[in-house]
Protein backbone atom coordinates (compact mmCIF):
# COMPACT_ATOMS: atom_id res chain seq x y z
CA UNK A 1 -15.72 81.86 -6.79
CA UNK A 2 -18.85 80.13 -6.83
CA UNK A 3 -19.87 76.67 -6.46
CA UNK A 4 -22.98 76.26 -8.15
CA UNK A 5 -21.45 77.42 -11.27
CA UNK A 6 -19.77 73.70 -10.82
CA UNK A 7 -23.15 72.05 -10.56
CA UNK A 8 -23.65 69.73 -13.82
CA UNK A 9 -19.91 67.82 -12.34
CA UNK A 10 -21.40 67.92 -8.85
CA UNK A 11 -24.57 66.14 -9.45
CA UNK A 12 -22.23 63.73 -11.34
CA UNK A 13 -19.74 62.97 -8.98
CA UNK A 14 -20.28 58.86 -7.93
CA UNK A 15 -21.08 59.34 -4.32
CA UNK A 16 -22.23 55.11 -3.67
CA UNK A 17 -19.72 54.22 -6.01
CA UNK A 18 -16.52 56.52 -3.67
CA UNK A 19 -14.38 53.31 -2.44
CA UNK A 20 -10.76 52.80 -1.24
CA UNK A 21 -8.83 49.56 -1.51
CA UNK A 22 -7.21 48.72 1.81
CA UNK A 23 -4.40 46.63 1.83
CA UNK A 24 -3.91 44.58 4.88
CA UNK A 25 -0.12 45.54 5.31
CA UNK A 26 -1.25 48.75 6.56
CA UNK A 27 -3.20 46.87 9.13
CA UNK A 28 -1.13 44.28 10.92
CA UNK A 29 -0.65 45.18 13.92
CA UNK A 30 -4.83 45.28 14.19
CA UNK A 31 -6.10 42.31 14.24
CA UNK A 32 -9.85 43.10 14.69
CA UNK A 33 -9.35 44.19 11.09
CA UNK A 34 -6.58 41.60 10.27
CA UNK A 35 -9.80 39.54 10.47
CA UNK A 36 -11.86 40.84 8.24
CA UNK A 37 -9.39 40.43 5.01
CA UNK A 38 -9.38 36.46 5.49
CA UNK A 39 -7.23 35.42 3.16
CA UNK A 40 -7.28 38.43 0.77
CA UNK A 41 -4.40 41.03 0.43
CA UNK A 42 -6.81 43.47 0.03
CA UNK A 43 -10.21 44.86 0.23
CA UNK A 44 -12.20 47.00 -1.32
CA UNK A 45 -14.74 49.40 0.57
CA UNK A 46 -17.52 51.85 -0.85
CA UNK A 47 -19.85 54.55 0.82
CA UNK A 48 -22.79 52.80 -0.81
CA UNK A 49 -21.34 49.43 1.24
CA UNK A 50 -20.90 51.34 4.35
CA UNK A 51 -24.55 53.00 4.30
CA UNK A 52 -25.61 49.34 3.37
CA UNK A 53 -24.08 48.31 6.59
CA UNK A 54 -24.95 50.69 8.61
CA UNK A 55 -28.76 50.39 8.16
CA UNK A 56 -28.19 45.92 8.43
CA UNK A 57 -29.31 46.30 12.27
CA UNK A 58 -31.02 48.47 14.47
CA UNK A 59 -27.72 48.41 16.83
CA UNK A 60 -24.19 49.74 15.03
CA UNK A 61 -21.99 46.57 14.58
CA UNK A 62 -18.83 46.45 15.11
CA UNK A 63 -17.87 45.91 11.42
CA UNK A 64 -19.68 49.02 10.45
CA UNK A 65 -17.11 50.92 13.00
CA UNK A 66 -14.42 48.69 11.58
CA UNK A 67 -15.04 49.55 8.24
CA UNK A 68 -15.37 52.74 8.69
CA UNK A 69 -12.18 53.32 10.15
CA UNK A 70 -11.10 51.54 7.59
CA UNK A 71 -12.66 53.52 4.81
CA UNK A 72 -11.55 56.84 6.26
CA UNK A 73 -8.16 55.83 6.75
CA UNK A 74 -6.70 53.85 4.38
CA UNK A 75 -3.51 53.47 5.19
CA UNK A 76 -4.40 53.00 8.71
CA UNK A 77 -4.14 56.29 10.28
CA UNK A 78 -1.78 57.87 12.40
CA UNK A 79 -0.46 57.56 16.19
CA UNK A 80 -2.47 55.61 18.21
CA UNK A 81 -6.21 57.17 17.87
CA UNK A 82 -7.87 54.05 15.94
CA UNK A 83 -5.96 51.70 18.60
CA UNK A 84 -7.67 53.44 21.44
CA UNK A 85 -10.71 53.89 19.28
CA UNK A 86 -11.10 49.59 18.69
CA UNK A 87 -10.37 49.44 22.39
CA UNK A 88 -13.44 51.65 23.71
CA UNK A 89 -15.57 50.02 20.35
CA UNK A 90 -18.38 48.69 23.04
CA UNK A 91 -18.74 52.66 24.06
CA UNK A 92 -18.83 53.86 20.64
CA UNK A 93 -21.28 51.75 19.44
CA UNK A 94 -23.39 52.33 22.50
CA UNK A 95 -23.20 55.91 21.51
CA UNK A 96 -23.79 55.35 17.64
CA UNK A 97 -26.88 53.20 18.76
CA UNK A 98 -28.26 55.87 20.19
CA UNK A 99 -27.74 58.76 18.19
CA UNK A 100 -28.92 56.64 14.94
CA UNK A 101 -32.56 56.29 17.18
CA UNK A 102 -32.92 59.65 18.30
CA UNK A 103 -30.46 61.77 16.07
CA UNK A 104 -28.15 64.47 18.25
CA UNK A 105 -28.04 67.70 18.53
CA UNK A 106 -24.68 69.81 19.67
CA UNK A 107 -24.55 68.71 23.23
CA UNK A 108 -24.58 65.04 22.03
CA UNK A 109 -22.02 65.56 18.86
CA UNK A 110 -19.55 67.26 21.92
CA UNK A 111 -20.11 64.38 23.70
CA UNK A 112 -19.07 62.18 20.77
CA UNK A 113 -15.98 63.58 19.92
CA UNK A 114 -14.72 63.12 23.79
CA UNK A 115 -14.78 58.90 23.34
CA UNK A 116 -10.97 57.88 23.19
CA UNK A 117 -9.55 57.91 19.58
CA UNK A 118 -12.41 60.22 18.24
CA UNK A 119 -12.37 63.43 16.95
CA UNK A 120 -14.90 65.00 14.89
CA UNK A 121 -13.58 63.91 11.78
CA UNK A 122 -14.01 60.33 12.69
CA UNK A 123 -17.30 60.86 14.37
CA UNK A 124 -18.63 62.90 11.01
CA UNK A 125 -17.97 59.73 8.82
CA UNK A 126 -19.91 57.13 11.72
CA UNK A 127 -22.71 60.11 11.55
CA UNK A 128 -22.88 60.25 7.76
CA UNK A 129 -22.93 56.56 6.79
CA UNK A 130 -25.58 55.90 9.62
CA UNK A 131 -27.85 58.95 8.03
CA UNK A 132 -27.90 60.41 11.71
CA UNK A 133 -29.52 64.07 11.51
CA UNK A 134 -28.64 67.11 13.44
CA UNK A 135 -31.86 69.16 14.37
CA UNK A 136 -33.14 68.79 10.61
CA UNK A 137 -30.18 68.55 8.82
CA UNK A 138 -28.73 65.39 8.04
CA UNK A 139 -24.99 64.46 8.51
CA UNK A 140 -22.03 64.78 6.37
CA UNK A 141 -18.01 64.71 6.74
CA UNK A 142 -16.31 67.46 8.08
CA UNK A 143 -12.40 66.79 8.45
CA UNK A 144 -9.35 68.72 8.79
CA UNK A 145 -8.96 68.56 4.67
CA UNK A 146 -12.31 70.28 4.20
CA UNK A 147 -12.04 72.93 7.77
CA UNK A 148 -8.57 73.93 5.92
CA UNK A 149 -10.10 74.56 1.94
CA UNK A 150 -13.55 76.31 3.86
CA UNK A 151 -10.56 78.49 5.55
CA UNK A 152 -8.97 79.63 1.95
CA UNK A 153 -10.83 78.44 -0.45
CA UNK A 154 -12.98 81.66 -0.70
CA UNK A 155 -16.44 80.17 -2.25
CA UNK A 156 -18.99 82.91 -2.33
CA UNK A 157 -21.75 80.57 -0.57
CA UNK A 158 -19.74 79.33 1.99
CA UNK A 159 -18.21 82.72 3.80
CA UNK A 160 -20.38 82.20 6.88
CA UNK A 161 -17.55 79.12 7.40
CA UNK A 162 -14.41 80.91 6.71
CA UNK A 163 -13.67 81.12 10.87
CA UNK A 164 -14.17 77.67 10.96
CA UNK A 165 -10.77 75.72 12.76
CA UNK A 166 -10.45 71.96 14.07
CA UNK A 167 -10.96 73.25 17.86
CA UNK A 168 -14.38 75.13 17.12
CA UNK A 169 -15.66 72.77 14.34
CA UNK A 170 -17.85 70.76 16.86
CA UNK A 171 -19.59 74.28 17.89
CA UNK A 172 -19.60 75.17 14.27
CA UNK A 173 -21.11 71.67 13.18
CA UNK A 174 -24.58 72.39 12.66
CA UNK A 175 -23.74 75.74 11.16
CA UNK A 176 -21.43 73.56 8.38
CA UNK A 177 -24.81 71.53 7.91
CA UNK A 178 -27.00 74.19 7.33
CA UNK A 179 -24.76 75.50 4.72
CA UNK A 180 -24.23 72.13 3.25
CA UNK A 181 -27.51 71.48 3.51
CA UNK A 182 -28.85 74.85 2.04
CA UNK A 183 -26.54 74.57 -1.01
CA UNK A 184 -26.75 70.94 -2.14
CA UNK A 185 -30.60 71.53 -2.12
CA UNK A 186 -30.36 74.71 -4.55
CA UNK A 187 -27.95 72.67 -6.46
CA UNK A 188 -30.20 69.03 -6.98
CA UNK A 189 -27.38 67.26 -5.21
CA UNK A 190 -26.66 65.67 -2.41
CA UNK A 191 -24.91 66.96 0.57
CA UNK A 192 -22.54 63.87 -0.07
CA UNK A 193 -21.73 65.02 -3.68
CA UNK A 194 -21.21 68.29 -2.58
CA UNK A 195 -18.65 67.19 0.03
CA UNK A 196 -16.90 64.94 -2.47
CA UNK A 197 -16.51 67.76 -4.61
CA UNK A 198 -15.32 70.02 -1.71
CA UNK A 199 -12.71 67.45 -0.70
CA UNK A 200 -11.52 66.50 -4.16
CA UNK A 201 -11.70 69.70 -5.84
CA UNK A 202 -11.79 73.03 -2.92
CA UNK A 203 -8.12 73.78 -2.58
CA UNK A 204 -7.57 73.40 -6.30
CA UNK A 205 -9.24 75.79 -7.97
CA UNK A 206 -8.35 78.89 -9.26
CA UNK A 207 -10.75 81.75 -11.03
C-alpha cells in the first residue's frame, strides 16, 4: 500500500487545530496540573497552543512540560511515569533548554529518554512542539501506536522501518526522521500531517 496515493487527505488533515479536552478528574491526584484548570472542569489543549508555548521563552517552562504531558495523555497516563516525570521537571527542562539551542543528535536523544518518567514517546512530543532538529531533520512523534502500525502496516515507503520495536526506536530515531522527513516533502505536507495520518489512519487500512 502506498501512502502518497493518500496525499490530497494528508495535506488536509488540521495539524494546529489537533487538541484534546482534559478533564481535571483524570488529574487529581497532580496538583501541578490541578493548578492549571483554576476553576474549570476542563481544558482544552492544541498542537498549535503547545508550539505557541514552546517558542514564549528562550528556556522550556514548566507549563510547556505540563501541557504537554497533558496533551499526550489525556486521561493522565498510566503507573507512575508522569509522577516521577513532574518530580525531576527542573532536569527535564534543563535538558529541553538545551537541546531547543543546539538541537541533538543520537547520543543526546539516548540521553533524554534515561530522565525518570521518560521514554521516547514522551520525549518525541517535548522534541516536536519545541521544533528541536536531529542532524537536519526536524522532530516528530514516534510512540508505541505508530512503532506497532510501521511494524504491520506494510506501506511501500516506509519498509526501511518495519524492524523498528520500542527498545531500538531511540537507535532507529533519526532513521524514522529521515523517512518522515523524505516523504512529507515529496508529498507537500508536513511531517506533522503525515504523523497524524499515520496515527489516526496506519492500522486501519486495508487495500
Amino acid at each position: 500500500m502506498r501512502i502518497i496515493s493518500f496525499a490530497k487527505v494528508i495535506k488536509q488533515l488540521p495539524e494546529d487545530q489537533h487538541s484534546f479536552s482534559i478533564k481535571k478528574t483524570n488529574w487529581t491526584n497532580i496538583k501541578e496540573v490541578v493548578k492549571l484548570f483554576d476553576e474549570n472542569d476542563s481544558m482544552n489543549i492544541s498542537r498549535s497552543d503547545l508550539f505557541e508555548l514552546g517558542e514564549s521563552s528562550e528556556e522550556v517552562s514548566k507549563e510547556f512540560i505540563i501541557k504537554v504531558l497533558m496533551w499526550g495523555y489525556p486521561n493522565g497516563g498510566r503507573g507512575k511515569n508522569i509522577q516521577n516525570a513532574l518530580a525531576h521537571i527542573d532536569d527535564i527542562s534543563q535538558y529541553l533548554t538545551k537541546s531547543k539551542k543546539n538541537n541533538i543528535n543520537e547520543e543526546d536523544l539516548i540521553n533524554g529518554t534515561k530522565l525518570s518518567g521518560i521514554g521516547l514517546s514522551t520525549l518525541s512530543k517535548f522534541l516536536y512542539f519545541l521544533k528541536i532538529e536531529m542532524k537536519e531533520y526536524p522532530t516528530v512523534i514516534l510512540d508505541l501506536r505508530l512503532i506497532t502500525m510501521l511494524r504491520k502496516a506494510g506501506f511501500d515507503e516506509l519498509t526501511n522501518l518495519k524492524e523498528i520495536t520500542y527498545s531500538k526506536g531511540p537507535k532507529m530515531y533519526c532513521t524514522y526522521l529521515k523517512e518522515i522527513s523524505s516523504l512529507s516533502k515529496k508529498i507537500g505536507c508536513s511531517v506533522g500531517q503525515l504523523e497524524m495520518f499515520l496515527f489516526i489512519f496506519g492500522s486501519n487500512l486495508k487495500e
